[in-house]
C-alpha atoms as a PDB file:
ATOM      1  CA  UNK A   1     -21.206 -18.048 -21.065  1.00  0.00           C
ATOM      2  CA  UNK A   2     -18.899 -15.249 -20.708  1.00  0.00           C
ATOM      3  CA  UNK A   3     -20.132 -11.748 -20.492  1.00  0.00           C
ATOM      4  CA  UNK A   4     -19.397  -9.108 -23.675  1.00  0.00           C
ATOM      5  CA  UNK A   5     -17.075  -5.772 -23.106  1.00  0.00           C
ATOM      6  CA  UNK A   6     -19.298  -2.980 -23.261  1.00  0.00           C
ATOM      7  CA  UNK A   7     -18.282  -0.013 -24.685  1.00  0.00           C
ATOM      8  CA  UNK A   8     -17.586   2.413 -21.572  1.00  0.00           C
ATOM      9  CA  UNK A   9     -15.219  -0.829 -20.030  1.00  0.00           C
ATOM     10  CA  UNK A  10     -13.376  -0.592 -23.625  1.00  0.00           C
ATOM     11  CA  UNK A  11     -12.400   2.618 -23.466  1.00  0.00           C
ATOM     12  CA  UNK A  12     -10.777   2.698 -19.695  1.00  0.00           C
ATOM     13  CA  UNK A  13      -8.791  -0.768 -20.879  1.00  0.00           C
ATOM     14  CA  UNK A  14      -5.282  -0.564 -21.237  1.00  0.00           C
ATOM     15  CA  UNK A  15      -4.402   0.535 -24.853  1.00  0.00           C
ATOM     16  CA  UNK A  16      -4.039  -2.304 -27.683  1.00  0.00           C
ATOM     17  CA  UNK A  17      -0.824  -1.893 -29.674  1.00  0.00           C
ATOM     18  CA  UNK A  18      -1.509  -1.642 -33.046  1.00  0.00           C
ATOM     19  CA  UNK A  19      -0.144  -3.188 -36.590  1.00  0.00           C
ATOM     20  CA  UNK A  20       2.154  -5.972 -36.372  1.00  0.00           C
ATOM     21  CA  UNK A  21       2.415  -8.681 -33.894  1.00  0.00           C
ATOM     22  CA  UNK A  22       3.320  -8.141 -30.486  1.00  0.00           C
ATOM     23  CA  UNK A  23       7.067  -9.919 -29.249  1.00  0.00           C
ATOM     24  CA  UNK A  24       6.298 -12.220 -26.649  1.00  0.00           C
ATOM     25  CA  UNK A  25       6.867 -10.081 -23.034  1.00  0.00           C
ATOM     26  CA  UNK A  26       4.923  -6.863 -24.655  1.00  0.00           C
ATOM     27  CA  UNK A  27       2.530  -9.629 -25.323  1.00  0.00           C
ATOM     28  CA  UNK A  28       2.748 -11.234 -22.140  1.00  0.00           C
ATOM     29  CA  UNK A  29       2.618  -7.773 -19.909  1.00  0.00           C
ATOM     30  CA  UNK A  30      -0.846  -6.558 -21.936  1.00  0.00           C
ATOM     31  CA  UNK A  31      -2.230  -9.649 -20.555  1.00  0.00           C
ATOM     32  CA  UNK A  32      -1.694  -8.778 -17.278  1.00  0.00           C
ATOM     33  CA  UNK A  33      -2.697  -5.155 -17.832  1.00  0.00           C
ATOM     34  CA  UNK A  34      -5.958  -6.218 -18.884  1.00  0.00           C
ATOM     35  CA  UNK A  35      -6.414  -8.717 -16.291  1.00  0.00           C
ATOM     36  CA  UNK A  36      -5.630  -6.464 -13.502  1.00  0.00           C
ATOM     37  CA  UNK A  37      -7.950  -4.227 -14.950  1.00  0.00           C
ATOM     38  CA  UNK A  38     -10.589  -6.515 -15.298  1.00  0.00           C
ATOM     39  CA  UNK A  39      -9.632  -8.534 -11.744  1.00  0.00           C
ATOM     40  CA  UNK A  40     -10.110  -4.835 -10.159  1.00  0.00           C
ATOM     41  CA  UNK A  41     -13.586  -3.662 -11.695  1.00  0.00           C
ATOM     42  CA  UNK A  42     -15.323  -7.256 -11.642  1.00  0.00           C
ATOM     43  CA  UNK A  43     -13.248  -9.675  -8.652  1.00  0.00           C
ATOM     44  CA  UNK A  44     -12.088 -12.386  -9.650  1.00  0.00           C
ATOM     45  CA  UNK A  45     -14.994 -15.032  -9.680  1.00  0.00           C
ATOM     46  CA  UNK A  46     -16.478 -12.837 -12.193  1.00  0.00           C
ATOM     47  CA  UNK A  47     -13.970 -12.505 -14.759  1.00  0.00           C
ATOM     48  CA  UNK A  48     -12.816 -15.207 -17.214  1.00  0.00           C
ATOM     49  CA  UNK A  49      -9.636 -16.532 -19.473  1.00  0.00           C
ATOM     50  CA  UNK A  50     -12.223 -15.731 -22.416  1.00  0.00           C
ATOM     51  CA  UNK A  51     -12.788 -12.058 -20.903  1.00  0.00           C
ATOM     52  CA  UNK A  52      -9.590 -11.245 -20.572  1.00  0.00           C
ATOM     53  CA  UNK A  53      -8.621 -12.583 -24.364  1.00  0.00           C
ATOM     54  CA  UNK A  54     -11.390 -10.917 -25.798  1.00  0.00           C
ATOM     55  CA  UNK A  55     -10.435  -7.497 -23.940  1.00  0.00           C
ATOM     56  CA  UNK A  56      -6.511  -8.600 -24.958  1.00  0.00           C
ATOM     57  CA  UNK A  57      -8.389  -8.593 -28.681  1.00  0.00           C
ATOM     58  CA  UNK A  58      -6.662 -12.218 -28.582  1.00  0.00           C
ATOM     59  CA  UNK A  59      -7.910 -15.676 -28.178  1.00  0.00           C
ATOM     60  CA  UNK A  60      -8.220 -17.302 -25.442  1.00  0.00           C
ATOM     61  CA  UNK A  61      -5.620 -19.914 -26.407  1.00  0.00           C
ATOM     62  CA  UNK A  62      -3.103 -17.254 -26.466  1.00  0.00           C
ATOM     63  CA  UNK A  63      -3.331 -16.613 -22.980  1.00  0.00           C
ATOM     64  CA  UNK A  64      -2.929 -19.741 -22.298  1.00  0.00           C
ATOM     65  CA  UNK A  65       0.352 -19.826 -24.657  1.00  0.00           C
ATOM     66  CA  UNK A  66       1.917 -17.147 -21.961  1.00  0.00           C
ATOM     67  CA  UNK A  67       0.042 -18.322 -18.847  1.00  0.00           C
ATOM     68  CA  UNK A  68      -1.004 -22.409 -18.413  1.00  0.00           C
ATOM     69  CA  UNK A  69      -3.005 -21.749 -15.856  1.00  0.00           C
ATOM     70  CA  UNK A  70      -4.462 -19.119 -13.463  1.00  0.00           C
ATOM     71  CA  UNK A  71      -1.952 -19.600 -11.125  1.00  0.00           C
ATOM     72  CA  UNK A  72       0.138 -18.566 -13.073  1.00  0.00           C
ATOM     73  CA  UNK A  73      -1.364 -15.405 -14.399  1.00  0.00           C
ATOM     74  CA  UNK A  74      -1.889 -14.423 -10.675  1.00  0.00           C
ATOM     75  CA  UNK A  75       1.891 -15.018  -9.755  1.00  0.00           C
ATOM     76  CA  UNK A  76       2.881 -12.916 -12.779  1.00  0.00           C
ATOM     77  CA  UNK A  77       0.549 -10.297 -11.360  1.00  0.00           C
ATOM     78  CA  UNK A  78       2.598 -10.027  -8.070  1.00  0.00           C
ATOM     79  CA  UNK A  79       5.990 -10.444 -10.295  1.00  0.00           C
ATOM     80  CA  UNK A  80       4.719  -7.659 -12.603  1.00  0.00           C
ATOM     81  CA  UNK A  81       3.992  -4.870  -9.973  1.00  0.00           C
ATOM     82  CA  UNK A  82       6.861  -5.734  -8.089  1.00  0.00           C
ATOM     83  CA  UNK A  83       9.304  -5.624 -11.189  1.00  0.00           C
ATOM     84  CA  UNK A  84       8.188  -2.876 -13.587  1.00  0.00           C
ATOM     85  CA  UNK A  85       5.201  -1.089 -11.419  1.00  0.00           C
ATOM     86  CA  UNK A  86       7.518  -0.036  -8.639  1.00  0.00           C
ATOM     87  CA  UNK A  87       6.628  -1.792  -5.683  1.00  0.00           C
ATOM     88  CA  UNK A  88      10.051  -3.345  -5.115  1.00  0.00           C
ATOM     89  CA  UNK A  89      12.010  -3.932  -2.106  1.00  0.00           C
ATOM     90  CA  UNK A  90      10.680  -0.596   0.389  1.00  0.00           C
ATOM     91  CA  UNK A  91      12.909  -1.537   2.484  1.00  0.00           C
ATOM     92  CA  UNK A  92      15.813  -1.155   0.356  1.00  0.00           C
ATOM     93  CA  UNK A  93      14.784   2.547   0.263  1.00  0.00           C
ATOM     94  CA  UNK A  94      15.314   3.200   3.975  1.00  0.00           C
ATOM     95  CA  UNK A  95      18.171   1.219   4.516  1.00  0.00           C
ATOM     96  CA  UNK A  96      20.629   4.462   4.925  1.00  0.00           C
ATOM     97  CA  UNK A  97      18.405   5.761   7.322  1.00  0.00           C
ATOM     98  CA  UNK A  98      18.295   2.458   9.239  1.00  0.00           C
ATOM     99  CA  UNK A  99      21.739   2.410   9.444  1.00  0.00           C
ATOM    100  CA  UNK A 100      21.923   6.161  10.650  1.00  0.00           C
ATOM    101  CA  UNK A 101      19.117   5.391  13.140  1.00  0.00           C
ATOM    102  CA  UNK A 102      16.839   7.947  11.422  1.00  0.00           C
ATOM    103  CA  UNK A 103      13.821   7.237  12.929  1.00  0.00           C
ATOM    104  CA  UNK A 104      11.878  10.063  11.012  1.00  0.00           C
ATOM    105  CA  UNK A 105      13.253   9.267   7.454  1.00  0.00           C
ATOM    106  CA  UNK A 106      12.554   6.108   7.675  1.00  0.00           C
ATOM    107  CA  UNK A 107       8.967   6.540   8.576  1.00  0.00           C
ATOM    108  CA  UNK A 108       8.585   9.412   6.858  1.00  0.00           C
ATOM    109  CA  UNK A 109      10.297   7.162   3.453  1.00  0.00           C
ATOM    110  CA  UNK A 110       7.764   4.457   3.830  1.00  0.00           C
ATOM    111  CA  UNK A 111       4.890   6.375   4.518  1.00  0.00           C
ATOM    112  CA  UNK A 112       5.631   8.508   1.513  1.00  0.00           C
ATOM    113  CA  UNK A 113       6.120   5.570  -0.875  1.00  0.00           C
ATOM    114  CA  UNK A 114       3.204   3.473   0.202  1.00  0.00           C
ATOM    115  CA  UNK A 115       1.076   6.853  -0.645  1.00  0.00           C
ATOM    116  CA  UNK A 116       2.400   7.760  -4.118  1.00  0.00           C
ATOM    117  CA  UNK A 117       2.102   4.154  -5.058  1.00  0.00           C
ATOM    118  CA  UNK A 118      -1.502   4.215  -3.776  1.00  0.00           C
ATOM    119  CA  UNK A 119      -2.469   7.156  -5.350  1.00  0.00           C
ATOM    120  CA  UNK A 120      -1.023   6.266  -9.208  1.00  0.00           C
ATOM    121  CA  UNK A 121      -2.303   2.238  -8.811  1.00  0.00           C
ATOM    122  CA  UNK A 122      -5.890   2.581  -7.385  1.00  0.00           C
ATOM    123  CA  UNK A 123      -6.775  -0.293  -9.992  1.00  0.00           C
ATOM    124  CA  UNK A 124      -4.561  -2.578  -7.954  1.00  0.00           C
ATOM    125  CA  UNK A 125      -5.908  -1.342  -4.439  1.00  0.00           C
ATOM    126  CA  UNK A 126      -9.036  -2.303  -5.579  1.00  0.00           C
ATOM    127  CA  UNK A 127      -7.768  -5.934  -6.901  1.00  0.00           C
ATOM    128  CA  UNK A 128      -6.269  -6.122  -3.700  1.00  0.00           C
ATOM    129  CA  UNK A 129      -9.856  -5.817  -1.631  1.00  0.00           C
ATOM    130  CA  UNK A 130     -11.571  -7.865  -4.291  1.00  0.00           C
ATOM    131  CA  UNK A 131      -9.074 -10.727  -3.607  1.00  0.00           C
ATOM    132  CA  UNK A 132      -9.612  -9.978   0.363  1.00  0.00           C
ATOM    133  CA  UNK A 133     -13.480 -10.372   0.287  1.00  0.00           C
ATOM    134  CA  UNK A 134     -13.118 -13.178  -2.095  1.00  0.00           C
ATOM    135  CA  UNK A 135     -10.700 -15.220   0.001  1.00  0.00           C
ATOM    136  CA  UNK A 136      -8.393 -15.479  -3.058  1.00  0.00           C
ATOM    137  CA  UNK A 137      -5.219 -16.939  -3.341  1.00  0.00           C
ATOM    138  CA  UNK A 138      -3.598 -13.281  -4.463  1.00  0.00           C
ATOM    139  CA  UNK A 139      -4.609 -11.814  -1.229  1.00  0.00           C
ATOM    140  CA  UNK A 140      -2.496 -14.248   0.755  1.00  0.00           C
ATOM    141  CA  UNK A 141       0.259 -13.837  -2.238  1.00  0.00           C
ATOM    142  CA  UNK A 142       0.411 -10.263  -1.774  1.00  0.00           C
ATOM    143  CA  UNK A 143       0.407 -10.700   1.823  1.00  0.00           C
ATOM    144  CA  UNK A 144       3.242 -13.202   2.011  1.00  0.00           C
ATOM    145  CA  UNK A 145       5.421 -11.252  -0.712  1.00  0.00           C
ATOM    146  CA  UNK A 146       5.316  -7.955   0.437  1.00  0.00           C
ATOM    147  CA  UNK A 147       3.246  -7.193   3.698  1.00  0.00           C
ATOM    148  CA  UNK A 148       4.916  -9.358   5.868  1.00  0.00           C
ATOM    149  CA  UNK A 149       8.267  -8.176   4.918  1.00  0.00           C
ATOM    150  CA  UNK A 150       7.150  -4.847   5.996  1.00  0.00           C
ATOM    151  CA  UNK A 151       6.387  -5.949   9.704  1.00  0.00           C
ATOM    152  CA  UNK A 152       9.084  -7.847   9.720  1.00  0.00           C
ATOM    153  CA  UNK A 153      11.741  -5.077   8.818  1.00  0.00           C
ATOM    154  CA  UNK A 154      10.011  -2.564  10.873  1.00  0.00           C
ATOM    155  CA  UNK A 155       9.467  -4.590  13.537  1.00  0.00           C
ATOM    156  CA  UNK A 156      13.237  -5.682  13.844  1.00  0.00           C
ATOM    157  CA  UNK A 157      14.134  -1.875  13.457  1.00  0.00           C
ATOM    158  CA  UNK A 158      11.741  -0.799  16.405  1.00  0.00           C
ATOM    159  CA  UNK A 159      13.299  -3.390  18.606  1.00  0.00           C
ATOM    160  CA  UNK A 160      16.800  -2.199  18.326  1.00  0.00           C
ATOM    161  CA  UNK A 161      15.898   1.256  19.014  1.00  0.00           C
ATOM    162  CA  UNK A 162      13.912   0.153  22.059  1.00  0.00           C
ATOM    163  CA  UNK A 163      16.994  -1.527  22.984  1.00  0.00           C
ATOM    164  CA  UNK A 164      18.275   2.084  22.567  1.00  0.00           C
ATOM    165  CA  UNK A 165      15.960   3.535  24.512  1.00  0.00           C
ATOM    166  CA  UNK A 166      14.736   5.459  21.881  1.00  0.00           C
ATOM    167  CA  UNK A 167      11.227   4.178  21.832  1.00  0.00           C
ATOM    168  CA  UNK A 168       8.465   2.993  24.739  1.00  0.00           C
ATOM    169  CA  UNK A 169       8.502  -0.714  25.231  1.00  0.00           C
ATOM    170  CA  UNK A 170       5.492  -1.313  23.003  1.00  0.00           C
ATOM    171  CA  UNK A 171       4.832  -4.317  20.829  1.00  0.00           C
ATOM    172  CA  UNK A 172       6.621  -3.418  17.982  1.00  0.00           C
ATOM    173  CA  UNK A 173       4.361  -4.815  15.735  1.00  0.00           C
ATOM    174  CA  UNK A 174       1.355  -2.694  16.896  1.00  0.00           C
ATOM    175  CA  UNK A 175       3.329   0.258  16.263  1.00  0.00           C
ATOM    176  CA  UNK A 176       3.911  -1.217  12.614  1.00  0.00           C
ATOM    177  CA  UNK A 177       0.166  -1.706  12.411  1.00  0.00           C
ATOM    178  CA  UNK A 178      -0.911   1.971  13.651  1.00  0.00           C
ATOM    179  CA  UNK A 179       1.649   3.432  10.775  1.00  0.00           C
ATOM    180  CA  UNK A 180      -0.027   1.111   7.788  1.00  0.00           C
ATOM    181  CA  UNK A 181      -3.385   1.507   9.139  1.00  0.00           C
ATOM    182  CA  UNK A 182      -2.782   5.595   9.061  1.00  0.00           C
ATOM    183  CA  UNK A 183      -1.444   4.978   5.360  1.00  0.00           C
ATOM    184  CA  UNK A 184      -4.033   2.557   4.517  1.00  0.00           C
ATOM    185  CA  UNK A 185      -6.919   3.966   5.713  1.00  0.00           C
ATOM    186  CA  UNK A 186      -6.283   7.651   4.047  1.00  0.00           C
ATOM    187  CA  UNK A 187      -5.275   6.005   0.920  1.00  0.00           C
ATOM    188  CA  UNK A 188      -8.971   3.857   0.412  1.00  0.00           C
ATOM    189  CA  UNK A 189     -10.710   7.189   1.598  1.00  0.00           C
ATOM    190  CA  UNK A 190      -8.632   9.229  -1.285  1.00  0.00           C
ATOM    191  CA  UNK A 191      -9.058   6.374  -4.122  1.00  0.00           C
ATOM    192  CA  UNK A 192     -12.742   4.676  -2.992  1.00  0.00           C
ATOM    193  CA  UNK A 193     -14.643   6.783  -0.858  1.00  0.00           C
ATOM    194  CA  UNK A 194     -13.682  10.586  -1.364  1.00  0.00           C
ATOM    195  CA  UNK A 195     -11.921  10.468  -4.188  1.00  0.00           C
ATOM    196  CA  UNK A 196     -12.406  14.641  -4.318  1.00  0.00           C
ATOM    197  CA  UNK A 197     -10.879  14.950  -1.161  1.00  0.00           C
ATOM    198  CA  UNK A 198     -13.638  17.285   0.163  1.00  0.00           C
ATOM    199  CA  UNK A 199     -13.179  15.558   3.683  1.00  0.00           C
ATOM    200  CA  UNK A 200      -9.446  16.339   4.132  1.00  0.00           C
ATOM    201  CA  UNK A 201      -7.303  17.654   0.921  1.00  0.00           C
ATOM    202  CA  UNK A 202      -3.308  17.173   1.415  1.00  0.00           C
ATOM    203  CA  UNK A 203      -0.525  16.601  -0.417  1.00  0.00           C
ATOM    204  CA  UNK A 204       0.813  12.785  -0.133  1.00  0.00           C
ATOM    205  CA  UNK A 205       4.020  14.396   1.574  1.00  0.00           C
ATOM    206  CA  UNK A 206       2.182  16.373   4.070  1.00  0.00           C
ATOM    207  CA  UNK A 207       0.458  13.359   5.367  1.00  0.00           C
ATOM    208  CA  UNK A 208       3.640  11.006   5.288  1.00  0.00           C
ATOM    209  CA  UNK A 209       5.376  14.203   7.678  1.00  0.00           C
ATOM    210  CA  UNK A 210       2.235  14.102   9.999  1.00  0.00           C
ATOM    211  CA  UNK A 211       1.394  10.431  10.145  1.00  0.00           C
ATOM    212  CA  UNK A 212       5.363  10.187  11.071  1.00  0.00           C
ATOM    213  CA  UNK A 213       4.791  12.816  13.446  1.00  0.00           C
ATOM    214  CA  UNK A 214       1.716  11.161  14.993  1.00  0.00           C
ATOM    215  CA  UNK A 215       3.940   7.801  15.203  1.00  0.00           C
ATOM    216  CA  UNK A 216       6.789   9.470  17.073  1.00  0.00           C
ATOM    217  CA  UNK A 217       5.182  12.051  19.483  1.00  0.00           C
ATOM    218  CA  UNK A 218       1.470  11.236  19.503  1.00  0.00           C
ATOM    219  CA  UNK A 219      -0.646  14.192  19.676  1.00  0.00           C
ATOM    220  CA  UNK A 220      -0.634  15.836  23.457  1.00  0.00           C
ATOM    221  CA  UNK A 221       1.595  18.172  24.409  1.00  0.00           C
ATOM    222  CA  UNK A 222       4.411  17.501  26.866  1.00  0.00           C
ATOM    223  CA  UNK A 223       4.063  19.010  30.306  1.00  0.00           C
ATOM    224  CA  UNK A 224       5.634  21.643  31.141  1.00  0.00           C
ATOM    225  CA  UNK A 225       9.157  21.380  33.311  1.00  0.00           C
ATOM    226  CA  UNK A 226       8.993  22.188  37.080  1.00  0.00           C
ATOM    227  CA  UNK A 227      10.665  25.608  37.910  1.00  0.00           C
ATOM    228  CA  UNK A 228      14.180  24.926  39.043  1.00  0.00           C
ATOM    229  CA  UNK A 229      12.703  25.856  43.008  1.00  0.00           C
ATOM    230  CA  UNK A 230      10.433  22.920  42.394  1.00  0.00           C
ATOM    231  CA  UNK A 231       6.809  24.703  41.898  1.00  0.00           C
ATOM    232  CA  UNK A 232       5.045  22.818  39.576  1.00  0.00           C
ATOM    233  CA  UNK A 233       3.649  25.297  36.441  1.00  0.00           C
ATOM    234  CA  UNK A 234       1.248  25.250  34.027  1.00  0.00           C
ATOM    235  CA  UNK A 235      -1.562  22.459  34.112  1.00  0.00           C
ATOM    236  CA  UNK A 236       1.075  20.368  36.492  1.00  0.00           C
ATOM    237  CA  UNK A 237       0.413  22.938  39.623  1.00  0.00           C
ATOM    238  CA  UNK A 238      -3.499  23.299  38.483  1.00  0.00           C
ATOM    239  CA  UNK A 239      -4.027  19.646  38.864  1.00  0.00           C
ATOM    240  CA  UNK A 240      -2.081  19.761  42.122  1.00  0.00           C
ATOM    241  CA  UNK A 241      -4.268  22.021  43.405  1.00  0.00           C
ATOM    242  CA  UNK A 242      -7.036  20.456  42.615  1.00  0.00           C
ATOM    243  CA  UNK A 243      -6.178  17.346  44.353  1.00  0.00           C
ATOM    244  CA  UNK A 244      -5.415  19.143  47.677  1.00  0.00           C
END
């Protein structure tokens, strides 16, 4: 027996168009609001086809008209964010940068993107870690679609510029994981845990130029240059000294 949309869940629902019948894709795309919606507050073992109608303010037959069976709904899902909520190709959006051997902008790109996405679709973050703990099939969707094209095309691009000698020989793909994780991790603290950002308050761009920074140069300072007579300086001669 399916549970009843209480009032407060109404309101945050996507909006119902009103008067007249919907064409078929506006029909088809409020479905998929909804269920996102619904997918993100509840998981997905505890939301149903009849939920997701009676949210819709359709029957449940009619979601089965656009979508014969879940599969299919959580396919669109994927389809939908990647066509007309922006996800897309990233790596299209670096690929002048990649060609100019940018390492910044194309950090600094991806970082950026991931962010603002983050930040304006916390509803599908959170469908994201529902499907995770759940062990559902969108998980490994989402995975496969767009998450391993992102190691892949990083990784690739790391490798050529430590062919350059541009980078440390590190595995490339742990580099890819320390950038995502820094994205990731500030992202789920801004949308789940701190959403007032009284632990660290900065502008999306700010943190895409530091994380990038982080990723390039680390965080200690280069030693200081012997003297041209070859005296060591700074902490260089103090740890000499120590040592003697």
């Amino acid at each position: 027996m399916s549970r009843q949309i209480d009032s407060a869940q109404a309101e945050s629902l996507p909006p119902i168009a009103s008067g007249g019948r919907m064409a078929g894709e506006e029909r088809r795309q409020q479905i998929i609001r909804v269920a996102v919606h619904l997918f993100s507050q509840r998981g997905f073992r505890g939301t149903t086809t009849k939920e997701i109608a009676q949210a819709a303010g359709i029957s449940e037959a009619m979601v089965f008209r656009h979508f014969a069976t879940k599969d299919e709904l959580y396919a669109a899902i994927i389809d939908f964010k990647a066509c007309d909520e922006g996800l897309g190709d990233p790596c299209e959006l670096v690929a002048d940068a990649v060609r100019r051997k940018d390492d910044r902008a194309v950090f600094e790109t991806l970082a950026l993107t991931a962010l603002q996405h983050h930040e304006h679709d916390t509803e599908f973050m959170r469908l994201l870690l529902h499907a995770a703990l759940e062990g559902h099939q969108l998980a490994q969707m989402f995975w496969d679609t767009f998450v391993l094209r992102i190691y892949e095309f990083l990784s690739d691009y790391i490798r050529e510029r430590q062919r350059d000698g541009a980078f440390r020989n590190i595995e490339p793909k742990v580099i890819v994981r320390a950038l995502i994780g820094m994205i990731m991790h500030h992202s789920l603290n801004n949308s789940l845990w701190d959403p007032r950002r009284h632990l660290l308050d900065i502008t999306n761009e700010q943190a895409a130029r530091d994380f990038t920074e982080i990723l390039l140069k680390g965080i200690t300072n280069q030693p200081r240059q012997l003297k041209k007579n070859g005296r060591a300086t700074g902490h260089v001669a103090a740890k000499k000294k120590q040592t003697r």
